[in-house]
C-alpha atoms as a PDB file:
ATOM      1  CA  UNK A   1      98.657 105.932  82.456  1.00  0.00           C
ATOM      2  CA  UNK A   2     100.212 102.546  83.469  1.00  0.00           C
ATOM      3  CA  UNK A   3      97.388 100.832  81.605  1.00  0.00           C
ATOM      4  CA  UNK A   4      97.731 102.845  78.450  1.00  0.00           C
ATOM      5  CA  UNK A   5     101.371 102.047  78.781  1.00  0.00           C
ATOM      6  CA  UNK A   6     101.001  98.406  79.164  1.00  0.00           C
ATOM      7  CA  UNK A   7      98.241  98.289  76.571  1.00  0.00           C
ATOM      8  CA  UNK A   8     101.389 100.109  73.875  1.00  0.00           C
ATOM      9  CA  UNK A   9     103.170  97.273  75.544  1.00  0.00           C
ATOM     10  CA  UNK A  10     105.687  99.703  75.838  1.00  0.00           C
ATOM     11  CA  UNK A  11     108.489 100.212  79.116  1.00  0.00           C
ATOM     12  CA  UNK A  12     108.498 103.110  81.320  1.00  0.00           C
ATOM     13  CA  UNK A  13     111.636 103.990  80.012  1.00  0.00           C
ATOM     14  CA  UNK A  14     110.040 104.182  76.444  1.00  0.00           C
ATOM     15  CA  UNK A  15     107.626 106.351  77.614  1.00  0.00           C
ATOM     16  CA  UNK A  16     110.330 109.076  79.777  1.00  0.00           C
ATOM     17  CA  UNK A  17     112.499 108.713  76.456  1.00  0.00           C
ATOM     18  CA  UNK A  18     109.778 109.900  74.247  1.00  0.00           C
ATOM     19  CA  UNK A  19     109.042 112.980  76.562  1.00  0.00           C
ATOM     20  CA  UNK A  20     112.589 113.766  76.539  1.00  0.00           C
ATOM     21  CA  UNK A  21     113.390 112.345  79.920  1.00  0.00           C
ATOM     22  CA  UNK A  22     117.105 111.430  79.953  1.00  0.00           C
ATOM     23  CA  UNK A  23     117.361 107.521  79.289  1.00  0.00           C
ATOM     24  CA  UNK A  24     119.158 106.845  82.794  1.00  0.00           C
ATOM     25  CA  UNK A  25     116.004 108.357  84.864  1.00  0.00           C
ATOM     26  CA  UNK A  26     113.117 108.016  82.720  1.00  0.00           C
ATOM     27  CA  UNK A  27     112.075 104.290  83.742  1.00  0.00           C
ATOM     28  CA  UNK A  28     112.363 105.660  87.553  1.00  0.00           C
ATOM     29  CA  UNK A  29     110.685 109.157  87.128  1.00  0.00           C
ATOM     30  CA  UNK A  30     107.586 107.106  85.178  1.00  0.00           C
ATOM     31  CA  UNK A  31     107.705 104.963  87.562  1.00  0.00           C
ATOM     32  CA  UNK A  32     106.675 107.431  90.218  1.00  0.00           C
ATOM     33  CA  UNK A  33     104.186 108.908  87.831  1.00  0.00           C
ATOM     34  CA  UNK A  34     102.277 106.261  87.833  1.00  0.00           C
ATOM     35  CA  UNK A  35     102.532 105.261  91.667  1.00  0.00           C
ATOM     36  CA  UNK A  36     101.413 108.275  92.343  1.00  0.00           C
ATOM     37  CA  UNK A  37     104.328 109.235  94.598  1.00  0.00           C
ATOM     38  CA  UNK A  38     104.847 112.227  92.156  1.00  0.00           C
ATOM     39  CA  UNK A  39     103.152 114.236  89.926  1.00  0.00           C
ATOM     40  CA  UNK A  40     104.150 115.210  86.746  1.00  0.00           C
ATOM     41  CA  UNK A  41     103.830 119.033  85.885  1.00  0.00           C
ATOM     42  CA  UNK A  42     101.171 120.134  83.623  1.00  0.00           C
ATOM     43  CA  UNK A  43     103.741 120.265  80.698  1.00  0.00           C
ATOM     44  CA  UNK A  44     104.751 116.786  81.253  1.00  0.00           C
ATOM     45  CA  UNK A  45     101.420 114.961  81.638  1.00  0.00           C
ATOM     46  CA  UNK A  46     100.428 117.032  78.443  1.00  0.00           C
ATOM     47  CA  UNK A  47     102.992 115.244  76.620  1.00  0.00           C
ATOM     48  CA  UNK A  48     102.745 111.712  78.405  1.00  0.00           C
ATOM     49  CA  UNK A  49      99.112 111.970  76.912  1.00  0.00           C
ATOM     50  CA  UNK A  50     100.519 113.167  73.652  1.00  0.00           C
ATOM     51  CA  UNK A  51     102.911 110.086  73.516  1.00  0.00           C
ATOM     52  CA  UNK A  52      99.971 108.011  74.518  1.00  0.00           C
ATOM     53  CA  UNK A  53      97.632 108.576  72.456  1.00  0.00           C
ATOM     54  CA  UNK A  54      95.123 109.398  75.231  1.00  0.00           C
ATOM     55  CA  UNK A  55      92.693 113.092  76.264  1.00  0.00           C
ATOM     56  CA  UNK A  56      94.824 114.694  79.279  1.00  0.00           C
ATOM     57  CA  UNK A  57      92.016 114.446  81.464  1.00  0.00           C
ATOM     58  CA  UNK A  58      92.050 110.339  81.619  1.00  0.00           C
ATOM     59  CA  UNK A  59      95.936 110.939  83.153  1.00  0.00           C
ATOM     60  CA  UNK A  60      93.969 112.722  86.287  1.00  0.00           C
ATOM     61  CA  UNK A  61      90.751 110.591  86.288  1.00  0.00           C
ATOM     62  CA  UNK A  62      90.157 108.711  89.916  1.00  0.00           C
ATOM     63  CA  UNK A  63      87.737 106.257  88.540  1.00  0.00           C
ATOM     64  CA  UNK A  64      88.164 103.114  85.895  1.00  0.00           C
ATOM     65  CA  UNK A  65      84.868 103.459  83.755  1.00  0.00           C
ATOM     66  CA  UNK A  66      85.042 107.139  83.206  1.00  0.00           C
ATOM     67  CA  UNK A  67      88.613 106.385  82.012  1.00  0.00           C
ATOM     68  CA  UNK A  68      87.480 104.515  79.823  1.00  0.00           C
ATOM     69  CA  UNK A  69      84.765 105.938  78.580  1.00  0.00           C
ATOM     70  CA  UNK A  70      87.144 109.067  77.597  1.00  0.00           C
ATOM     71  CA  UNK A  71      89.411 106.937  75.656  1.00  0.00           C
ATOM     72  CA  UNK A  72      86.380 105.721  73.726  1.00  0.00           C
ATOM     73  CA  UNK A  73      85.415 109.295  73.192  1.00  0.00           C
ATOM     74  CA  UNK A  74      88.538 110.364  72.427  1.00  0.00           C
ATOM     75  CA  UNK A  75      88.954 107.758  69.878  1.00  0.00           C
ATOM     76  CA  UNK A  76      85.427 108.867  67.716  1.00  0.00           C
ATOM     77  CA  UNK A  77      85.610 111.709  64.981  1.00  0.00           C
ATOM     78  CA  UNK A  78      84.531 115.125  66.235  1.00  0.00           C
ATOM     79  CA  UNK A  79      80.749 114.843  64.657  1.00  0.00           C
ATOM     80  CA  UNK A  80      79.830 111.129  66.195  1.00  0.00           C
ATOM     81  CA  UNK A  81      81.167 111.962  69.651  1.00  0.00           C
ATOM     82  CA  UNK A  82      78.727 115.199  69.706  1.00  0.00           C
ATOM     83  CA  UNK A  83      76.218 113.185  68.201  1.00  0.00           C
ATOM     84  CA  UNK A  84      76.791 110.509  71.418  1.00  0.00           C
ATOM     85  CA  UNK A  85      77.413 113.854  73.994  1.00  0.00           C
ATOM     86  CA  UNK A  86      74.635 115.251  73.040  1.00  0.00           C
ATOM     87  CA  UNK A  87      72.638 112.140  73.542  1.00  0.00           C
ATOM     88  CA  UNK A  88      73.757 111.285  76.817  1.00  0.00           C
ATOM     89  CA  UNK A  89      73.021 114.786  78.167  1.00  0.00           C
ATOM     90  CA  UNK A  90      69.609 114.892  76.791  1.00  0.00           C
ATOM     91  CA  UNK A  91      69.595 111.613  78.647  1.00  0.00           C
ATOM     92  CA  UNK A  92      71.103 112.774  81.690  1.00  0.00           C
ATOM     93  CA  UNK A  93      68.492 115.739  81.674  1.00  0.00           C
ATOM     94  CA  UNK A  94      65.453 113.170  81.816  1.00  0.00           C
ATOM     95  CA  UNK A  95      65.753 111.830  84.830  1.00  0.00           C
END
């Protein structure tokens, strides 16, 4: 999320605003979104993505590349990235 954020070059507070967070707590209640020390409910994550720009899976993916990878995805028209799916899982099924 924090990279996503950063990449918008936009403030934590931007970000809570947008999602209806009151101005005086959204830079803090980010904040702990992104540390981890809280997690937002599914509601809230849905629209963090939706703010974003981003799939609400890569707010809940553990690992960099896969990240990635969905924002990529995410990115392509809906014929390409089934074209590129089904590639890699005809791939995947070869080895």
């Amino acid at each position: 999320m924090r990279a996503q954020r950063e990449a918008l070059q936009w403030s934590q507070e931007k970000v809570g605003v947008l999602i209806g967070i009151d101005e005086s707590s959204s830079r803090a209640r980010i904040s702990r979104y992104e540390l981890g020390t809280h997690e937002p409910p599914v509601k809230t994550a849905r629209q963090i993505a939706e703010v974003l720009n981003v799939p609400l899976a890569y707010l809940y993916c553990e690992d960099d590349e896969i990240a990635e990878l969905l924002l990529v995805l995410f990115k392509l028209s809906y014929p390409l990235r089934h074209q590129i799916v089904a590639s890699w899982i005809n791939q995947a099924n070869e080895i």
